[in-house]
PDB file of N, CA and C in Angstrom:
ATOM      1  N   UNK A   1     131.435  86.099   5.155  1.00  0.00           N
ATOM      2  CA  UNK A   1     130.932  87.437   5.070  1.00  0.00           C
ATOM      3  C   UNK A   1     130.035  87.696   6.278  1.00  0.00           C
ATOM      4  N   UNK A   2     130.356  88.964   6.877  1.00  0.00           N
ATOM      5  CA  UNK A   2     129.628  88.985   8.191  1.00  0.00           C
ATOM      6  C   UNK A   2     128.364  90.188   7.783  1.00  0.00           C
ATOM      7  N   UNK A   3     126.930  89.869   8.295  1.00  0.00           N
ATOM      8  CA  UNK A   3     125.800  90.662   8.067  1.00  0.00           C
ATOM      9  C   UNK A   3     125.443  91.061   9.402  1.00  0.00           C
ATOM     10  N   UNK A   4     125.361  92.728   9.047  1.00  0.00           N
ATOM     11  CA  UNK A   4     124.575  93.651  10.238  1.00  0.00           C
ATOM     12  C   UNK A   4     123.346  94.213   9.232  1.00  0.00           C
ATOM     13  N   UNK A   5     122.312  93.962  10.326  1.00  0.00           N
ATOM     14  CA  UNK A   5     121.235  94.576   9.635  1.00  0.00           C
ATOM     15  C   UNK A   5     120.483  95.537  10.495  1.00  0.00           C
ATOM     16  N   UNK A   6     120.052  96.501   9.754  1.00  0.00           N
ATOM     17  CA  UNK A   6     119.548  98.012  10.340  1.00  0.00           C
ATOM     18  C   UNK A   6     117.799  97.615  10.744  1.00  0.00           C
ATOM     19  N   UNK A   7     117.503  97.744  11.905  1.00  0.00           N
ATOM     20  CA  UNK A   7     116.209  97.892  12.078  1.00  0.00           C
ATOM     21  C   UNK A   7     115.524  98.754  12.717  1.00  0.00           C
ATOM     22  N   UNK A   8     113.844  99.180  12.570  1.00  0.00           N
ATOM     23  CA  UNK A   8     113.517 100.300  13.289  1.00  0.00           C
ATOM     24  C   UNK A   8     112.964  99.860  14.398  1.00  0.00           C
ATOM     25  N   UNK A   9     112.786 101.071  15.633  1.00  0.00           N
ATOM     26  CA  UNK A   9     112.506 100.705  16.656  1.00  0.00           C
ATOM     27  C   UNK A   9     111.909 101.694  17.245  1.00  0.00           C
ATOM     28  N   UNK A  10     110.977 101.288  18.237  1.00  0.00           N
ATOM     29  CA  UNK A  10     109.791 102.678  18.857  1.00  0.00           C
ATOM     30  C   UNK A  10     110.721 103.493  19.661  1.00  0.00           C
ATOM     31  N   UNK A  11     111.686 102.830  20.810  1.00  0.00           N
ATOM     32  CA  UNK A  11     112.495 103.592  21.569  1.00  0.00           C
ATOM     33  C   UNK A  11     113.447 102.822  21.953  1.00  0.00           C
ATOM     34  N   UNK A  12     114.717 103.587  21.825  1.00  0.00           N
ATOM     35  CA  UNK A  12     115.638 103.361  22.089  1.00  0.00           C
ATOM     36  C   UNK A  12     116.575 103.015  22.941  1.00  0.00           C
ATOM     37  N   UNK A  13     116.027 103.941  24.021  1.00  0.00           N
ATOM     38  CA  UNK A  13     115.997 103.498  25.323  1.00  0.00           C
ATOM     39  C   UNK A  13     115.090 102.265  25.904  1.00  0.00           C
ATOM     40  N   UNK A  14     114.163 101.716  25.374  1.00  0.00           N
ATOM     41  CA  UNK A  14     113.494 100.363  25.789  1.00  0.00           C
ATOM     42  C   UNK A  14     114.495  98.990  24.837  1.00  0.00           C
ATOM     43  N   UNK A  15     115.110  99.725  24.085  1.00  0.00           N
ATOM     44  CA  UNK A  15     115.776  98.406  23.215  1.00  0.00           C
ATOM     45  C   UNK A  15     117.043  98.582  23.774  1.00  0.00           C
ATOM     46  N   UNK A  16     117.662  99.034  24.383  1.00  0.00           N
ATOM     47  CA  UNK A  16     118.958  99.221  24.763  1.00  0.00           C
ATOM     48  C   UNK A  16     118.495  98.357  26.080  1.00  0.00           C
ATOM     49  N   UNK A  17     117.385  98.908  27.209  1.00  0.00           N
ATOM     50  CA  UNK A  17     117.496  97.751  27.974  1.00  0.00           C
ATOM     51  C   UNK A  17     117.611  96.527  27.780  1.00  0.00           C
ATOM     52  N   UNK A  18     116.261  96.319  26.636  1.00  0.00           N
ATOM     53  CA  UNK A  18     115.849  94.525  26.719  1.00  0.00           C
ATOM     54  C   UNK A  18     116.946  93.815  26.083  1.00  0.00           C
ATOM     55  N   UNK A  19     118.332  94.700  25.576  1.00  0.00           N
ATOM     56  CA  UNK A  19     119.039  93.888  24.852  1.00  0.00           C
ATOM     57  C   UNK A  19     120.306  93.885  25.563  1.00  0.00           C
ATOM     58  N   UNK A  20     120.627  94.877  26.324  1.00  0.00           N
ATOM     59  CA  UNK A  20     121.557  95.040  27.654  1.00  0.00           C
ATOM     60  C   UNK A  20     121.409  94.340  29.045  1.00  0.00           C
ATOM     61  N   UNK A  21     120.527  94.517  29.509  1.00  0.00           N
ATOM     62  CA  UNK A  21     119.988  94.089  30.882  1.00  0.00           C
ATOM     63  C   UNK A  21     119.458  93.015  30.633  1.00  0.00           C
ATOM     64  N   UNK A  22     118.113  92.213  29.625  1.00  0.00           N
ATOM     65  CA  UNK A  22     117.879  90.847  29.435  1.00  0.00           C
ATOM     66  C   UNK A  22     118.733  89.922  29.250  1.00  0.00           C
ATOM     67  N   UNK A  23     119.129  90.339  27.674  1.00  0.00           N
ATOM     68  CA  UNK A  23     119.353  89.399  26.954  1.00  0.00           C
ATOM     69  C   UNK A  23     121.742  89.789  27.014  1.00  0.00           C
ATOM     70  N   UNK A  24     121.908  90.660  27.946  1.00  0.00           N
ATOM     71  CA  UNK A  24     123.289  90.177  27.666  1.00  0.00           C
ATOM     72  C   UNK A  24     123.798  90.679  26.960  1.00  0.00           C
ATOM     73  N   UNK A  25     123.751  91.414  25.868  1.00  0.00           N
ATOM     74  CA  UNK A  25     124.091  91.961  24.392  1.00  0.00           C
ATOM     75  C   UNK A  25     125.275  93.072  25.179  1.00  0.00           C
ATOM     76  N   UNK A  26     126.487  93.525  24.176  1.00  0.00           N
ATOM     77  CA  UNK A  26     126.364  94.387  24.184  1.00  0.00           C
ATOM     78  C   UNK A  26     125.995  95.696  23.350  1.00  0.00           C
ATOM     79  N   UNK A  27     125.826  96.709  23.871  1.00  0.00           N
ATOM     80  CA  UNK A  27     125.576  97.801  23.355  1.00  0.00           C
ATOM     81  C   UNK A  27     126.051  99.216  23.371  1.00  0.00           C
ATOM     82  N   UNK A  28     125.750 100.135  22.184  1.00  0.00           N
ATOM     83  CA  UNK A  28     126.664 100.969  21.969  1.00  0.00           C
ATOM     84  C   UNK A  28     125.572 101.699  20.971  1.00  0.00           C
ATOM     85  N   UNK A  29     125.872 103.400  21.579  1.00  0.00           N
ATOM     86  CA  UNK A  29     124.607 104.283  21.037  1.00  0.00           C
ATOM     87  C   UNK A  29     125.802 105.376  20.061  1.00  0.00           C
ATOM     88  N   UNK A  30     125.153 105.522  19.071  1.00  0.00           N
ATOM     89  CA  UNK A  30     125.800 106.443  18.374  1.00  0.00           C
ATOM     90  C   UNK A  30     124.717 107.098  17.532  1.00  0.00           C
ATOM     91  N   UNK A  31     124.521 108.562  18.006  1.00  0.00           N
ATOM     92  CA  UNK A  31     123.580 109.338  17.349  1.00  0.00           C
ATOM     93  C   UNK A  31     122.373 109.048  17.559  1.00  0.00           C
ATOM     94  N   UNK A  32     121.590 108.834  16.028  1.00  0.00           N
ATOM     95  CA  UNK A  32     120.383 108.585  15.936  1.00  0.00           C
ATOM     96  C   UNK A  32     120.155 106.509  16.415  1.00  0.00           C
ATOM     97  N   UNK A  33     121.250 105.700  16.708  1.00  0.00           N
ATOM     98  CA  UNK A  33     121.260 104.283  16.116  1.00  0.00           C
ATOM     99  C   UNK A  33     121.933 103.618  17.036  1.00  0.00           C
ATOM    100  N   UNK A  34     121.142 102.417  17.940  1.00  0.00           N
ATOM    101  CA  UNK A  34     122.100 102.021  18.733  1.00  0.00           C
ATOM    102  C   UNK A  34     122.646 100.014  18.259  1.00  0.00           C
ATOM    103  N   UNK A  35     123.620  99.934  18.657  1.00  0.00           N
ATOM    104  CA  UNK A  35     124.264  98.919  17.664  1.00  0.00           C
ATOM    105  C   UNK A  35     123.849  97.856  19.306  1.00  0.00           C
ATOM    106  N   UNK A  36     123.454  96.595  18.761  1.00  0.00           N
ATOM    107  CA  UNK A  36     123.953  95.601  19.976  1.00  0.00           C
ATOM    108  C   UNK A  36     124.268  94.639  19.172  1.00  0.00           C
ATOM    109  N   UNK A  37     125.128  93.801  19.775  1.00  0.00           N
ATOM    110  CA  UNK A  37     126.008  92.633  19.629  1.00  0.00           C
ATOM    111  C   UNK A  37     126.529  91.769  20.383  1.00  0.00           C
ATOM    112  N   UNK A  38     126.031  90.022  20.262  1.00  0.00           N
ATOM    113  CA  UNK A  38     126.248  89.114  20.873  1.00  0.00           C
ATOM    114  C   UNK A  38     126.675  87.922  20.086  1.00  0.00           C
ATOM    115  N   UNK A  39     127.364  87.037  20.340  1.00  0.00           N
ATOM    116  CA  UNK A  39     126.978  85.516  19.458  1.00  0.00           C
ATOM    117  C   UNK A  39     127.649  85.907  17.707  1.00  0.00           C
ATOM    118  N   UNK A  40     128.508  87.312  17.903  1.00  0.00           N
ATOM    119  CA  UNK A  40     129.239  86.922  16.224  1.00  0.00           C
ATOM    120  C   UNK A  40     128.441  87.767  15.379  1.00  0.00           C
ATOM    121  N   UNK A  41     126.876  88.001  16.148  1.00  0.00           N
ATOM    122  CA  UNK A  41     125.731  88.456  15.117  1.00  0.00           C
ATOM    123  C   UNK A  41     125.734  90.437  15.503  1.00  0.00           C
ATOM    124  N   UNK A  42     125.060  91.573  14.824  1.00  0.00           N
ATOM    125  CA  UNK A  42     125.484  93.083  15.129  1.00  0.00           C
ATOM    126  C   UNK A  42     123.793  93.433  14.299  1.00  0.00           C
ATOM    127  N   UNK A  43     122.895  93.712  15.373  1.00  0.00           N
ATOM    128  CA  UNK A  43     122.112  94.575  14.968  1.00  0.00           C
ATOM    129  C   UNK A  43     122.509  95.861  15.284  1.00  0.00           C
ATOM    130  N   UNK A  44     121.622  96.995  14.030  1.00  0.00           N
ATOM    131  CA  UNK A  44     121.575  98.190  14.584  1.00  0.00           C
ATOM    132  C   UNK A  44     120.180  98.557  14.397  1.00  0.00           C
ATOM    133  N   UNK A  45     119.677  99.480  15.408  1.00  0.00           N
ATOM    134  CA  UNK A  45     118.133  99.920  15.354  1.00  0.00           C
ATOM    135  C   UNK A  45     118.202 101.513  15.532  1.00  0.00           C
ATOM    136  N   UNK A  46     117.336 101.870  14.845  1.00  0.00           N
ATOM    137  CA  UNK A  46     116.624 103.404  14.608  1.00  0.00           C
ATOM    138  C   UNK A  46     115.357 103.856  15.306  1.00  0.00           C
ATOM    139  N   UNK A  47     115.007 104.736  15.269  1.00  0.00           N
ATOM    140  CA  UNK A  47     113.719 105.613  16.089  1.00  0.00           C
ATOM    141  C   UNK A  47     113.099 106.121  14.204  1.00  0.00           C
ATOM    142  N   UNK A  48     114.446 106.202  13.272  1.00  0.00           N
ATOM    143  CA  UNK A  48     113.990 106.996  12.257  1.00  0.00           C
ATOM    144  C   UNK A  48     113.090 105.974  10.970  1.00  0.00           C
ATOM    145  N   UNK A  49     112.426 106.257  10.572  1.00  0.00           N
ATOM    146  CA  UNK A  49     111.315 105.974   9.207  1.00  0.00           C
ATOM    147  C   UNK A  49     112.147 105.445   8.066  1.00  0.00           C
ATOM    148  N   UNK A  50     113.226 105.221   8.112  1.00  0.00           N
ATOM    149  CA  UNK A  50     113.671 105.313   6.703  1.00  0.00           C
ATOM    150  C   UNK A  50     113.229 104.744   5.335  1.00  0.00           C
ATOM    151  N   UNK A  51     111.905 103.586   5.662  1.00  0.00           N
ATOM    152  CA  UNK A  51     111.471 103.024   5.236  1.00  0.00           C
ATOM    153  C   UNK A  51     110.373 103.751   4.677  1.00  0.00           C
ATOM    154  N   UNK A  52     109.941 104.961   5.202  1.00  0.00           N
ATOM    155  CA  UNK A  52     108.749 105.145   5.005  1.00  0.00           C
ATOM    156  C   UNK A  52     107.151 104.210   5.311  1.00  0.00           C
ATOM    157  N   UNK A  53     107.197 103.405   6.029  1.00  0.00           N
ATOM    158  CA  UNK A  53     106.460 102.516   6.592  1.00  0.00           C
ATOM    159  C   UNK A  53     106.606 101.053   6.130  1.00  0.00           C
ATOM    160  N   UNK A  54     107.486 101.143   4.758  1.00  0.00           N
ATOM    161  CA  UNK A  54     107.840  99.569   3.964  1.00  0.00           C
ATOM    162  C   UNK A  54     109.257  99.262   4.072  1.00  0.00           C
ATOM    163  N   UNK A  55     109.752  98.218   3.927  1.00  0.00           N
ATOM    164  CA  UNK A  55     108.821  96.974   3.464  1.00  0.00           C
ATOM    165  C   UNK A  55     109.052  96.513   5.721  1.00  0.00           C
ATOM    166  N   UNK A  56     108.293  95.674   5.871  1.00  0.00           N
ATOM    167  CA  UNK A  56     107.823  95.169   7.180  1.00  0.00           C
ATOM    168  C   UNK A  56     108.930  93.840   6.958  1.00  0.00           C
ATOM    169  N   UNK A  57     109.417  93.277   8.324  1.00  0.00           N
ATOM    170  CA  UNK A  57     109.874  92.552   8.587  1.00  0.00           C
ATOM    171  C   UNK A  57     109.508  91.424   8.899  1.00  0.00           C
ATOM    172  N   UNK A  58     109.336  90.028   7.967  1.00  0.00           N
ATOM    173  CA  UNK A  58     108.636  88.549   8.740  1.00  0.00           C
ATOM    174  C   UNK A  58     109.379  87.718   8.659  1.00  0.00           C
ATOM    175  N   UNK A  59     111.016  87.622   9.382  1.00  0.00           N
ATOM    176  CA  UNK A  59     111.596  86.684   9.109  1.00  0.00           C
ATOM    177  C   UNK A  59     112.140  86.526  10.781  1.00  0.00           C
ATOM    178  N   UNK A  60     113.329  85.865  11.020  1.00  0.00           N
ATOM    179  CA  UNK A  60     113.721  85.583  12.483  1.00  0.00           C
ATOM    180  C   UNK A  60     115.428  85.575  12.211  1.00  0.00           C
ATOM    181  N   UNK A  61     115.534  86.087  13.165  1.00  0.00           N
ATOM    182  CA  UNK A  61     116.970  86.224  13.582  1.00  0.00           C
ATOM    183  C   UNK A  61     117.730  85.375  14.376  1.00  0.00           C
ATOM    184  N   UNK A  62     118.814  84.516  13.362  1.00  0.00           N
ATOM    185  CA  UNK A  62     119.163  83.166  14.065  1.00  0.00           C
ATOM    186  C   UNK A  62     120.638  83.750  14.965  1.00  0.00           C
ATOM    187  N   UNK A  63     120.483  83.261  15.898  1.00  0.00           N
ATOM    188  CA  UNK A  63     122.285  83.356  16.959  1.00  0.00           C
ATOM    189  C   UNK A  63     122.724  82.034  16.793  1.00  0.00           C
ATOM    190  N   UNK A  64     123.889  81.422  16.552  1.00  0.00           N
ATOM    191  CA  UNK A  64     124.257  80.218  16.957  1.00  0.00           C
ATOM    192  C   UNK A  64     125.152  80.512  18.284  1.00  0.00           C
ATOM    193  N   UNK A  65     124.676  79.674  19.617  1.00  0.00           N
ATOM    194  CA  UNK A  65     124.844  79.360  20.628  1.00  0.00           C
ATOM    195  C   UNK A  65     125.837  78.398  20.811  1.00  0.00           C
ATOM    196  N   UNK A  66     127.247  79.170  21.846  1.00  0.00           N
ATOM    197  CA  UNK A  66     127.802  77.923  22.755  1.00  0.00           C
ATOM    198  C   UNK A  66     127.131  76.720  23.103  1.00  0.00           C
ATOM    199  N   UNK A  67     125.503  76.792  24.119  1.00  0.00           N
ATOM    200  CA  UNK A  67     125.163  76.288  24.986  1.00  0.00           C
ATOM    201  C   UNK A  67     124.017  76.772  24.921  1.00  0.00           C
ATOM    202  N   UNK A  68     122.597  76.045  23.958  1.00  0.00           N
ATOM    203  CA  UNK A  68     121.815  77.119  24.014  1.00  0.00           C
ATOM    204  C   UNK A  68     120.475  76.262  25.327  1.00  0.00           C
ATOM    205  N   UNK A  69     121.217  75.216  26.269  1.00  0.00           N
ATOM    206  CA  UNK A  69     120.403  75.037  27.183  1.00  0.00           C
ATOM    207  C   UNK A  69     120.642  75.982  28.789  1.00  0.00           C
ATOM    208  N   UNK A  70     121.575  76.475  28.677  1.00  0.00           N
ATOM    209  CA  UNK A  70     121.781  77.176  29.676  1.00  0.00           C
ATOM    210  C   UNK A  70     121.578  78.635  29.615  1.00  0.00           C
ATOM    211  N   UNK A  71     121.230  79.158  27.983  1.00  0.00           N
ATOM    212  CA  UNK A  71     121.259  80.470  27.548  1.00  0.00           C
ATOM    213  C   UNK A  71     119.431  80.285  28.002  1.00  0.00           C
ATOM    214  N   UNK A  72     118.531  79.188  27.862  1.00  0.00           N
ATOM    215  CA  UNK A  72     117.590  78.993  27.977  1.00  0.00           C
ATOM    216  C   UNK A  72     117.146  79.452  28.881  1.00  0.00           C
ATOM    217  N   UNK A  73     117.575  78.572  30.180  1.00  0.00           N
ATOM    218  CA  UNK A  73     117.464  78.148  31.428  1.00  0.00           C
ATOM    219  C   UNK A  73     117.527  79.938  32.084  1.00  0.00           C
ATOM    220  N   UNK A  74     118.641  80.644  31.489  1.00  0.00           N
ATOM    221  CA  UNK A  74     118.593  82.161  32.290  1.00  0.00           C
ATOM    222  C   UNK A  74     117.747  83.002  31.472  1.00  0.00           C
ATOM    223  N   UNK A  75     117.076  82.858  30.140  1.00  0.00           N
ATOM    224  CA  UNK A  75     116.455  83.293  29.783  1.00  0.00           C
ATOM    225  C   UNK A  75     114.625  83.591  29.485  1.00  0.00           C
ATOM    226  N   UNK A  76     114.554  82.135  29.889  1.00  0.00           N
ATOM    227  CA  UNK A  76     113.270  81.309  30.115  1.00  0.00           C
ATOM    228  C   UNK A  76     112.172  82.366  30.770  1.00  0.00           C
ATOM    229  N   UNK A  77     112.347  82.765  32.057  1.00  0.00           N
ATOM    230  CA  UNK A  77     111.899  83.551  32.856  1.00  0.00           C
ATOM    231  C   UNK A  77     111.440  85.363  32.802  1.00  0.00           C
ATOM    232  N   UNK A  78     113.033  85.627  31.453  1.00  0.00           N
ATOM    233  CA  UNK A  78     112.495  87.143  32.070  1.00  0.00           C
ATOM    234  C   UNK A  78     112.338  87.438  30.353  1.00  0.00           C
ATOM    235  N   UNK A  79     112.307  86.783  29.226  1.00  0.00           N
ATOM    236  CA  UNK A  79     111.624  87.426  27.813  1.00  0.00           C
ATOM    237  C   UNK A  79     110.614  86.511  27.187  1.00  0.00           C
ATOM    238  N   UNK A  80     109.826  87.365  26.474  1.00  0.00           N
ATOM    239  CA  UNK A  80     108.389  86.438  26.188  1.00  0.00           C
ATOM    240  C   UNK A  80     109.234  85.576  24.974  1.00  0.00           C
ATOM    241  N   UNK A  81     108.517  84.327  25.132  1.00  0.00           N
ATOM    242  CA  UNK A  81     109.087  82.900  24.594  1.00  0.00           C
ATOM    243  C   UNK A  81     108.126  83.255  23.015  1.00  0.00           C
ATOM    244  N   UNK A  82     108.809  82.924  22.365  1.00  0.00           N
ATOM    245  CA  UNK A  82     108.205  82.533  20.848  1.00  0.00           C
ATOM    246  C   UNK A  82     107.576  81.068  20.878  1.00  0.00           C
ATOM    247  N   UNK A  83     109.257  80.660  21.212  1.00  0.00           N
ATOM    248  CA  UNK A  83     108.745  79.129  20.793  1.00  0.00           C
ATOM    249  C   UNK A  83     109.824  78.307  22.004  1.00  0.00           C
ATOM    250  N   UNK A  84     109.334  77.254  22.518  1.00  0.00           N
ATOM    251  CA  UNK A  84     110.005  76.671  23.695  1.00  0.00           C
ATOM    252  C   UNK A  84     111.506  75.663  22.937  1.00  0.00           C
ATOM    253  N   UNK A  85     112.429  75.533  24.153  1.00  0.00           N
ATOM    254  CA  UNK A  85     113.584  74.761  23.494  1.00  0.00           C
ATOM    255  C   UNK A  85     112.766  73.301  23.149  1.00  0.00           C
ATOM    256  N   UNK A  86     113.923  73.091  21.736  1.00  0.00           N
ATOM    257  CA  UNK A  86     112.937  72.274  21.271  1.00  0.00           C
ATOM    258  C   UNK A  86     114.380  71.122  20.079  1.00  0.00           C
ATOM    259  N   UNK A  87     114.251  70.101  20.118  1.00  0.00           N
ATOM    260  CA  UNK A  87     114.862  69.488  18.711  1.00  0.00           C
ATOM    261  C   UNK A  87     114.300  70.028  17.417  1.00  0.00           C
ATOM    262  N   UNK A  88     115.054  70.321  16.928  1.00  0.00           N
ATOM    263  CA  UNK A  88     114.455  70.713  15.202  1.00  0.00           C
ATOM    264  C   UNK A  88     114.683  69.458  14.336  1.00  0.00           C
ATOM    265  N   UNK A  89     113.945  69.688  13.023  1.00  0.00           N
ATOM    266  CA  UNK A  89     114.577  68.074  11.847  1.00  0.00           C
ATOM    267  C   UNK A  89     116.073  68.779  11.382  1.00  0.00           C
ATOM    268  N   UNK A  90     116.360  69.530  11.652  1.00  0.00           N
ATOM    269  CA  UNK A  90     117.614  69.962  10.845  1.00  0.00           C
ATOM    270  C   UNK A  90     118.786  69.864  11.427  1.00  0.00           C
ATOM    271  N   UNK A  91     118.675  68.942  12.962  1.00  0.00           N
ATOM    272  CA  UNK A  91     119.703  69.268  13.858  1.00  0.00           C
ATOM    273  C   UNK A  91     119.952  69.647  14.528  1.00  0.00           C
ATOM    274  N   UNK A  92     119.452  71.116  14.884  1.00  0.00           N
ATOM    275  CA  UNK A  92     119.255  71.810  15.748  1.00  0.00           C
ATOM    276  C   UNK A  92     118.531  71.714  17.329  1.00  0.00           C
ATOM    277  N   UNK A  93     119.245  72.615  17.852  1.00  0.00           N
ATOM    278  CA  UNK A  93     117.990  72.799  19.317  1.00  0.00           C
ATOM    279  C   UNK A  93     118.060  73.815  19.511  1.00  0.00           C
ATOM    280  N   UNK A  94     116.814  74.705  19.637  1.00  0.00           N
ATOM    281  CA  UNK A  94     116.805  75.678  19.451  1.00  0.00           C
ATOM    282  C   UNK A  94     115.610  76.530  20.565  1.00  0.00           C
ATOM    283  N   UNK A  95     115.542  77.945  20.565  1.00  0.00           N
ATOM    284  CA  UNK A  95     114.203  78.502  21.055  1.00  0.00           C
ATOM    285  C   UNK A  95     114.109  79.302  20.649  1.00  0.00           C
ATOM    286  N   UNK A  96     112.730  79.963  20.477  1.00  0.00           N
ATOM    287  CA  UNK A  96     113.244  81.155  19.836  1.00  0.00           C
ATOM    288  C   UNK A  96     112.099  82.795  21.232  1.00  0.00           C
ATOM    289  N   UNK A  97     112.379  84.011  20.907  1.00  0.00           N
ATOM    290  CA  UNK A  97     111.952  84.650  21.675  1.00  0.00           C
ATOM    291  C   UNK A  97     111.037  85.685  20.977  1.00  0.00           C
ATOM    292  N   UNK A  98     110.460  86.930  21.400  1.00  0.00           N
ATOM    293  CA  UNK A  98     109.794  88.015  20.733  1.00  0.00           C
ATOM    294  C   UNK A  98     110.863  88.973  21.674  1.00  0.00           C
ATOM    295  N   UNK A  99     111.761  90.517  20.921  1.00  0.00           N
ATOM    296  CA  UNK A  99     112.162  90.960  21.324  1.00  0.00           C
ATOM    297  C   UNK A  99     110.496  92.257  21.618  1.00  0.00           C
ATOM    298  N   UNK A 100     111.549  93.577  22.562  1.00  0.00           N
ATOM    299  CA  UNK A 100     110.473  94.759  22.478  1.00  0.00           C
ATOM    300  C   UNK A 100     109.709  95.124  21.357  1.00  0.00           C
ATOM    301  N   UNK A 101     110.675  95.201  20.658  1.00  0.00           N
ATOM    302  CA  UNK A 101     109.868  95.648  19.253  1.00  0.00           C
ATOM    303  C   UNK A 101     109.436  94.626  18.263  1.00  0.00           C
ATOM    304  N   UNK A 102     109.019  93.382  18.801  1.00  0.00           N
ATOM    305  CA  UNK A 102     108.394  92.420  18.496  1.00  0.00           C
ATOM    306  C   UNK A 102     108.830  91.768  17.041  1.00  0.00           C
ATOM    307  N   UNK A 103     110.390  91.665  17.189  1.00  0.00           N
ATOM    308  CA  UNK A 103     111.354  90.768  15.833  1.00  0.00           C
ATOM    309  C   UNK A 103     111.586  89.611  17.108  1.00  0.00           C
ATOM    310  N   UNK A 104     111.137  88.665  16.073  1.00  0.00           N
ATOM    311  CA  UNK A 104     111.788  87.383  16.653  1.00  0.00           C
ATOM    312  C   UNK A 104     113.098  87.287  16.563  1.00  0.00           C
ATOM    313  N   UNK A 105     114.036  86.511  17.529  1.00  0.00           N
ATOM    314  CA  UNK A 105     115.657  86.097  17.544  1.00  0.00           C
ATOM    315  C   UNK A 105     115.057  84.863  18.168  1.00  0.00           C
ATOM    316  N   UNK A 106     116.181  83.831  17.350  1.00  0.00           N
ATOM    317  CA  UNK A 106     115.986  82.364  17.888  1.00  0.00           C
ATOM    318  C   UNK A 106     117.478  82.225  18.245  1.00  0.00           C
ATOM    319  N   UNK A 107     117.834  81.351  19.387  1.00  0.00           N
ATOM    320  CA  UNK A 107     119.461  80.827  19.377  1.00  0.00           C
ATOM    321  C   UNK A 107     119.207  79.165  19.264  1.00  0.00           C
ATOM    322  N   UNK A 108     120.555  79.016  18.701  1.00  0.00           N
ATOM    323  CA  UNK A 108     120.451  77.468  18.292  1.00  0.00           C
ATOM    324  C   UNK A 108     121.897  76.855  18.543  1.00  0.00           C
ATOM    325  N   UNK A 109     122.126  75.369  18.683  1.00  0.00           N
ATOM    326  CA  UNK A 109     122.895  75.029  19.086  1.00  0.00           C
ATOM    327  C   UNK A 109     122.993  73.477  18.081  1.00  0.00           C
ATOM    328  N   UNK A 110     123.699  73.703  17.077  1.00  0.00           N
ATOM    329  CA  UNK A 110     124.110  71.887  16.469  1.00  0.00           C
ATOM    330  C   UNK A 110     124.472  70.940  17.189  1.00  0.00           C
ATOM    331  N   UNK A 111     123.308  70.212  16.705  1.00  0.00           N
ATOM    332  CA  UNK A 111     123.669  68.504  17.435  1.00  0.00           C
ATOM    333  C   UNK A 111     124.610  68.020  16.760  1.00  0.00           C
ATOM    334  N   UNK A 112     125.604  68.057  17.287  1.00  0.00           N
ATOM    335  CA  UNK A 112     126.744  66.776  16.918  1.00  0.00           C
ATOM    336  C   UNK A 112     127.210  65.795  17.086  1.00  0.00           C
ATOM    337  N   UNK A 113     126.849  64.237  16.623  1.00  0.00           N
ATOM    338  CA  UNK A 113     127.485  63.036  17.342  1.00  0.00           C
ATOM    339  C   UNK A 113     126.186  62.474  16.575  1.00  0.00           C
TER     340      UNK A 113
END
């Protein structure tokens, strides 16, 4: 089962860059909502309230990565780091980032062998 999830965002035009021009994504504006998509995974983000200010978001947005030392290596430089590449206990290697509108996305890559 594949999950897109709707999130809000201050501007649209600043999330269309950092997710076009940074991070690679692509993207696609329709109306009020612009969709980006990389890695299998499909956010969409709003300018609109629908929430009415609730409920707030404290979780992280996982990508699983081809190659997440080289996704690193070009990424390292131009978005603020959450958390540095790193071994996890679960297998993983992972990093994670702070997008514009300050939702974490982590990409990760299974150790296998």
């Amino acid at each position: 089962m594949a999950l897109t999830v709707l999130l809000r965002c201050d501007n649209l035009d600043a999330t269309r860059h950092f997710y076009q021009a940074l991070l690679g994504f692509t993207v696609a504006r329709a109306g009020d909502t612009l969709t980006v998509e990389q890695y299998g995974g499909v956010l969409i983000f709003t300018e609109q309230d629908l929430w009415h200010g609730q409920p707030g978001f404290t979780g992280t947005f996982y990508f699983s990565v081809p190659d997440v030392d080289a996704l690193f290596a070009a990424l390292k430089d131009r978005v603020p780091l959450a958390w540095p590449l790193q071994v996890m206990p679960y297998g993983g290697r992972e990093f994670g980032i702070r997008d514009c509108n300050g939702y974490h996305l982590a990409f990760r890559q299974l150790i296998t062998g």
